[in-house]
N, C-alpha and C. Protein backbone atom coordinates (compact mmCIF):
# COMPACT_ATOMS: atom_id res chain seq x y z
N UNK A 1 0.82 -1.17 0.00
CA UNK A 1 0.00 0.00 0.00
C UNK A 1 0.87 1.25 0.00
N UNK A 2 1.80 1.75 0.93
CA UNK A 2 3.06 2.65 0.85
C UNK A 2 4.25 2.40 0.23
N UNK A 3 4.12 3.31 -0.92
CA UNK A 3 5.91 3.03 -1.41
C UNK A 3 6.93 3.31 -0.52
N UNK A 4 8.08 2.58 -0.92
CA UNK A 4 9.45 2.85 0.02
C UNK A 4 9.73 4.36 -0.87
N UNK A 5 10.61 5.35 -0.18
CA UNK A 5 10.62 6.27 -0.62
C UNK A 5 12.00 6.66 -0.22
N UNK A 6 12.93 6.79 -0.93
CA UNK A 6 14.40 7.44 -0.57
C UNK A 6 14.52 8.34 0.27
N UNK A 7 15.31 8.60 0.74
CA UNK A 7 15.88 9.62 2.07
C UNK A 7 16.84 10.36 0.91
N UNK A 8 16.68 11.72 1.44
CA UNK A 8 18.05 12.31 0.93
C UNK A 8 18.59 12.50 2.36
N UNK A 9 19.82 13.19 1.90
CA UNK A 9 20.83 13.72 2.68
C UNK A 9 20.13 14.54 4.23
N UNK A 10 18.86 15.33 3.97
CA UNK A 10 18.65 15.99 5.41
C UNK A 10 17.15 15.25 5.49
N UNK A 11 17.43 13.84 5.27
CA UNK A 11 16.38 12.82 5.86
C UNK A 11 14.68 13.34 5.59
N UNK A 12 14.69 14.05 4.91
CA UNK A 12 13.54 14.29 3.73
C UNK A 12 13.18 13.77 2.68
N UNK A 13 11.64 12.82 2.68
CA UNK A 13 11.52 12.32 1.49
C UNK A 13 11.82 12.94 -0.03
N UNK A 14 12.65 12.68 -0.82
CA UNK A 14 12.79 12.80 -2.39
C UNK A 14 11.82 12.62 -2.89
N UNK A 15 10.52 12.09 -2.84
CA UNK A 15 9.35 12.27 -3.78
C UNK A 15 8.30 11.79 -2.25
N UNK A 16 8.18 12.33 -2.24
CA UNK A 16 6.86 12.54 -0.93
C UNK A 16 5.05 12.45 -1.70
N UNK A 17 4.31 11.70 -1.79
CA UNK A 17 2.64 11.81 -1.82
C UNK A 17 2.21 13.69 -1.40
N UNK A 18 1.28 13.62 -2.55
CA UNK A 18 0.90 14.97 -2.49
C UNK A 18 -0.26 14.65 -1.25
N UNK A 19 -0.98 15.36 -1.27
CA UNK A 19 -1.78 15.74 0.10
C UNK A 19 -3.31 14.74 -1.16
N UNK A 20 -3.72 15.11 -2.27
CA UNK A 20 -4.52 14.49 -3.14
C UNK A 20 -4.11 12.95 -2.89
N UNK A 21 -3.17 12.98 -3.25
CA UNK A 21 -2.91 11.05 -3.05
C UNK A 21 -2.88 10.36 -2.17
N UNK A 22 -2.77 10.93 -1.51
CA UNK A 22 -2.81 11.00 0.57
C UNK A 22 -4.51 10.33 0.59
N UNK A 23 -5.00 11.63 0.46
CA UNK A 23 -6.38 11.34 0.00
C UNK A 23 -7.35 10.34 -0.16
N UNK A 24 -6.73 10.18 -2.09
CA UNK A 24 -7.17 9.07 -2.70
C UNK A 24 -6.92 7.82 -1.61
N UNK A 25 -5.44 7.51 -1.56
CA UNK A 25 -5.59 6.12 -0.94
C UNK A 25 -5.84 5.68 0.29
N UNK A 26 -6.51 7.00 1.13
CA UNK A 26 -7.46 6.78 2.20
C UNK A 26 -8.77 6.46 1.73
N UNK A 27 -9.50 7.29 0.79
CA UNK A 27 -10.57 6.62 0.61
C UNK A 27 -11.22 5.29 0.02
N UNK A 28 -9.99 5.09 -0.85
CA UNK A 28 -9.77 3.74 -1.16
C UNK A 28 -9.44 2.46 -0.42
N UNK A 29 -9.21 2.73 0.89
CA UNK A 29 -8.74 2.10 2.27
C UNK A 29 -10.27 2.12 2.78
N UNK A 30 -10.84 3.01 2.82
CA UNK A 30 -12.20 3.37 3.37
C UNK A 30 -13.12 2.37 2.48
N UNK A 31 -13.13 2.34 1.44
CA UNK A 31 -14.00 1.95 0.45
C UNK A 31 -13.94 0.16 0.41
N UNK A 32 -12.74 -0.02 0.87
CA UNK A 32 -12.47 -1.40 0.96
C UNK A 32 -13.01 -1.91 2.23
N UNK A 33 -12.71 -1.00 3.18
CA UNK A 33 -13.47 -1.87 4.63
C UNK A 33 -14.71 -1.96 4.30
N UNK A 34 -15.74 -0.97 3.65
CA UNK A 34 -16.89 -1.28 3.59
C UNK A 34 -17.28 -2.22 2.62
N UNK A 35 -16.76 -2.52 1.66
CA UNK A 35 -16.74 -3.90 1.10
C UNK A 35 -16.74 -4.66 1.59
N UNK A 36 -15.62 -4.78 2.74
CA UNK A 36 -15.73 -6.22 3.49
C UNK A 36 -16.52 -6.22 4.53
N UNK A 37 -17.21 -5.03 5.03
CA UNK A 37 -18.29 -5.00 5.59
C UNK A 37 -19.41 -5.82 5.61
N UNK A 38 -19.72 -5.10 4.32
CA UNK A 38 -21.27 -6.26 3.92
C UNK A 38 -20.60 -7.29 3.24
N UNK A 39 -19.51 -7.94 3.19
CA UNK A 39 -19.53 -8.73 2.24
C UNK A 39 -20.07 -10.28 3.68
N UNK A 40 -18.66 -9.38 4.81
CA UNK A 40 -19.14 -10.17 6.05
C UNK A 40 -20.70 -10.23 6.61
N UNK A 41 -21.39 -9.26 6.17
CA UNK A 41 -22.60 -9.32 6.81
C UNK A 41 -23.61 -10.41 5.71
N UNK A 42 -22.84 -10.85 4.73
CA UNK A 42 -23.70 -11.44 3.74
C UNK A 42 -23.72 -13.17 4.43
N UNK A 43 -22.43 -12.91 5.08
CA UNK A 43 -22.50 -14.14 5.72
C UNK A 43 -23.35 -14.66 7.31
N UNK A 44 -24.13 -13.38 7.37
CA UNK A 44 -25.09 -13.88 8.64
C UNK A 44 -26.19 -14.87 8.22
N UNK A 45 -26.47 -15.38 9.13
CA UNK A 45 -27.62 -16.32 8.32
C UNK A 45 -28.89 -16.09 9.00
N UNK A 46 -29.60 -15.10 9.71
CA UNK A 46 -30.83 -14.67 9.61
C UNK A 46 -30.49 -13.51 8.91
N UNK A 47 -31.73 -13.49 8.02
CA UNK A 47 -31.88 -12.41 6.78
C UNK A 47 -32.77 -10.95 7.76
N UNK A 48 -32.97 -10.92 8.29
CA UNK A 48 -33.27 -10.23 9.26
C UNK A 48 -32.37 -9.04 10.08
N UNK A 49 -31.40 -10.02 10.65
CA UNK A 49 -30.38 -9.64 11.07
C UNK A 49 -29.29 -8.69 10.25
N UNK A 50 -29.18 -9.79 8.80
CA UNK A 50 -28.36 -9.05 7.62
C UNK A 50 -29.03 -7.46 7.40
N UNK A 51 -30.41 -7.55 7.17
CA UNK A 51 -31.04 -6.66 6.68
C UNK A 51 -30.95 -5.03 7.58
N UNK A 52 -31.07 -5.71 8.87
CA UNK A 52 -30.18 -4.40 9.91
C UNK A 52 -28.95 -3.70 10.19
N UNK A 53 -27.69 -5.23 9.93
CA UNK A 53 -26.38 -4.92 9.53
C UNK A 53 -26.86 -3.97 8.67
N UNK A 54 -26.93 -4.11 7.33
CA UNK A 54 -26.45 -3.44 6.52
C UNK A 54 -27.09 -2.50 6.55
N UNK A 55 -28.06 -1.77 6.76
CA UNK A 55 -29.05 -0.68 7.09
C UNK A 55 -27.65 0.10 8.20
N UNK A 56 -27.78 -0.83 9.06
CA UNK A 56 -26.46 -0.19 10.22
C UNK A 56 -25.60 0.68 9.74
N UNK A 57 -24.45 -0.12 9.07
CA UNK A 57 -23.57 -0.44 8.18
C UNK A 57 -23.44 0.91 7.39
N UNK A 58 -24.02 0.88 6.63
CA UNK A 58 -24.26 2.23 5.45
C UNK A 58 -24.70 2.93 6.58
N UNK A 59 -25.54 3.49 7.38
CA UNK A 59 -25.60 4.86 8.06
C UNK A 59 -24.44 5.11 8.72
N UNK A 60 -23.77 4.05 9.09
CA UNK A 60 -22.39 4.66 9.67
C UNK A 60 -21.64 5.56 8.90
N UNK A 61 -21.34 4.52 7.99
CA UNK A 61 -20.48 5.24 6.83
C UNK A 61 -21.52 6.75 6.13
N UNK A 62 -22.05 7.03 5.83
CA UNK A 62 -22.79 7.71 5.30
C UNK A 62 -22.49 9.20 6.35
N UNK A 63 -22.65 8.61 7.17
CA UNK A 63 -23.11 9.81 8.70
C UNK A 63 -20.93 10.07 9.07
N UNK A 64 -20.32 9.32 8.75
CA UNK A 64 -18.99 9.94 9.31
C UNK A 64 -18.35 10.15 7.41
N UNK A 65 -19.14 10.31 6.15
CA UNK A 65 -18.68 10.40 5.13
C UNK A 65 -17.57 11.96 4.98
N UNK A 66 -18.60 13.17 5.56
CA UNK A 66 -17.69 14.29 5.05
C UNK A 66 -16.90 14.80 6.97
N UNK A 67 -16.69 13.49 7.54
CA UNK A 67 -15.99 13.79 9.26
C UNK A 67 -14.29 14.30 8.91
N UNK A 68 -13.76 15.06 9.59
CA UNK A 68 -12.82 15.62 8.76
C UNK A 68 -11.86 15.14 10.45
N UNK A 69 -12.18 15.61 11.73
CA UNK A 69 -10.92 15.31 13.26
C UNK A 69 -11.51 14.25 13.28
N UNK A 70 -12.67 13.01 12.57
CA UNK A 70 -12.36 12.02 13.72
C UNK A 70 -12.55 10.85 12.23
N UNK A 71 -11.97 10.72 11.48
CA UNK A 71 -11.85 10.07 10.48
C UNK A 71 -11.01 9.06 10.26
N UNK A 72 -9.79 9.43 11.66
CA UNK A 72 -8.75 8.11 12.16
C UNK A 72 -9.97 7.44 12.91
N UNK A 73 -10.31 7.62 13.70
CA UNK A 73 -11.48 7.39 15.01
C UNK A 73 -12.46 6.49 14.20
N UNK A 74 -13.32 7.11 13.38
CA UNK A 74 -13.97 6.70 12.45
C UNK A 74 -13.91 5.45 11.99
N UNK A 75 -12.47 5.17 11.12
CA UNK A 75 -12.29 3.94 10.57
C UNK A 75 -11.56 2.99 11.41
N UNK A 76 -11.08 3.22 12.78
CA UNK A 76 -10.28 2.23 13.91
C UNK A 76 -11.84 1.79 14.06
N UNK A 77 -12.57 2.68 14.52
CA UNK A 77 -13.86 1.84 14.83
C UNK A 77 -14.78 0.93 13.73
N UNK A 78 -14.36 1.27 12.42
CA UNK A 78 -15.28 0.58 11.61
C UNK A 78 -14.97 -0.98 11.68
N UNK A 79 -12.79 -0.49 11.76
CA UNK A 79 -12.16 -2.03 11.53
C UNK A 79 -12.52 -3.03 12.58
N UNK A 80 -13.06 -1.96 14.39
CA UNK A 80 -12.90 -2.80 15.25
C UNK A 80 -14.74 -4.02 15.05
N UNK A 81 -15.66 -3.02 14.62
CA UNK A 81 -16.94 -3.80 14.24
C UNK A 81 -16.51 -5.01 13.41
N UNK A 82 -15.65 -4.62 12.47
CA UNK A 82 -16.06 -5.61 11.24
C UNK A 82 -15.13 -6.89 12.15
N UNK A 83 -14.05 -6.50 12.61
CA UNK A 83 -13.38 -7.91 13.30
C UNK A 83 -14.49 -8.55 14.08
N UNK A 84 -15.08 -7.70 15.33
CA UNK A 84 -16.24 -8.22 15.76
C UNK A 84 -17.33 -9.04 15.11
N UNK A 85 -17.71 -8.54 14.26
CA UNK A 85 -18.86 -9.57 13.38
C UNK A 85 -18.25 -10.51 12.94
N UNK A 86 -16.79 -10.37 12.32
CA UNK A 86 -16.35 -12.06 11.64
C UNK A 86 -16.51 -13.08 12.86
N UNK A 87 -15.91 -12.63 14.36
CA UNK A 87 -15.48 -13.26 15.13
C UNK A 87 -16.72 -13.87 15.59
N UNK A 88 -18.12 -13.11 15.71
CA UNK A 88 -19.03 -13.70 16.16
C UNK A 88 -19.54 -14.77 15.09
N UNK A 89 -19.37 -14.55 13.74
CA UNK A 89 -19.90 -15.61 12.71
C UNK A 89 -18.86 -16.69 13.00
N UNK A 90 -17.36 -16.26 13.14
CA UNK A 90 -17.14 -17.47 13.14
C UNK A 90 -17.56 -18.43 14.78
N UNK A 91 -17.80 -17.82 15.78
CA UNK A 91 -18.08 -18.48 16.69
C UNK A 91 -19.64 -19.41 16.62
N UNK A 92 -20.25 -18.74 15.81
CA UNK A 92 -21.38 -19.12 15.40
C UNK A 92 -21.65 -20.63 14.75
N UNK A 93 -20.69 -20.31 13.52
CA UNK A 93 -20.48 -21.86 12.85
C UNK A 93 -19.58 -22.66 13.78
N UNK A 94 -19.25 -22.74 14.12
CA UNK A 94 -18.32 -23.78 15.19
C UNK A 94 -19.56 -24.39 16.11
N UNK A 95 -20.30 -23.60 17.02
CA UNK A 95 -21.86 -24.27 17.27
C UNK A 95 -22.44 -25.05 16.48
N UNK A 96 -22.62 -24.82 14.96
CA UNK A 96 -23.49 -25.62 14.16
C UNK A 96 -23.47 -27.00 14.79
């Protein structure tokens, strides 16, 4: 995801990410958790349940879309849900 990036001489990157690309491959970081969001929520097995995830799910994202101070905050918490839900599906199937 980060290129290695040379050092010069007063330990300043030689080609440094503009503040745009910075950007981009945050939201593209962003765009991917929520992929695996619902992709995990596709794996609940009351449709019920799914149907609230993802209702959930998207208002989160939606509601912290234009969050500008808590957008680290934001996505630590999205990553910490989505670990949560795998962990409960997988605890789930192991019951079967």
């Amino acid at each position: 995801m980060f290129a290695t990036v040379r050092m010069a001489s007063s330990r300043l990157p030689v080609a440094a990410l503009t503040l745009k690309q910075v950007i981009q491959i945050y939201r593209q970081n962003v765009l991917g958790l929520y992929r695996n969001m619902m992709r995990t929520i596709r794996q609940v097995p009351d449709e019920g349940d799914r149907k609230d995830l993802r209702y959930w799910a998207s208002d989160e994202f939606k509601i912290n879309k234009n969050a500008t101070n808590q957008v680290r905050y934001g996505k630590a918490n999205a990553n910490m849900h989505h670990d949560e839900l795998q962990s409960s599906l997988a605890l789930a199937n192991i019951k079967k």
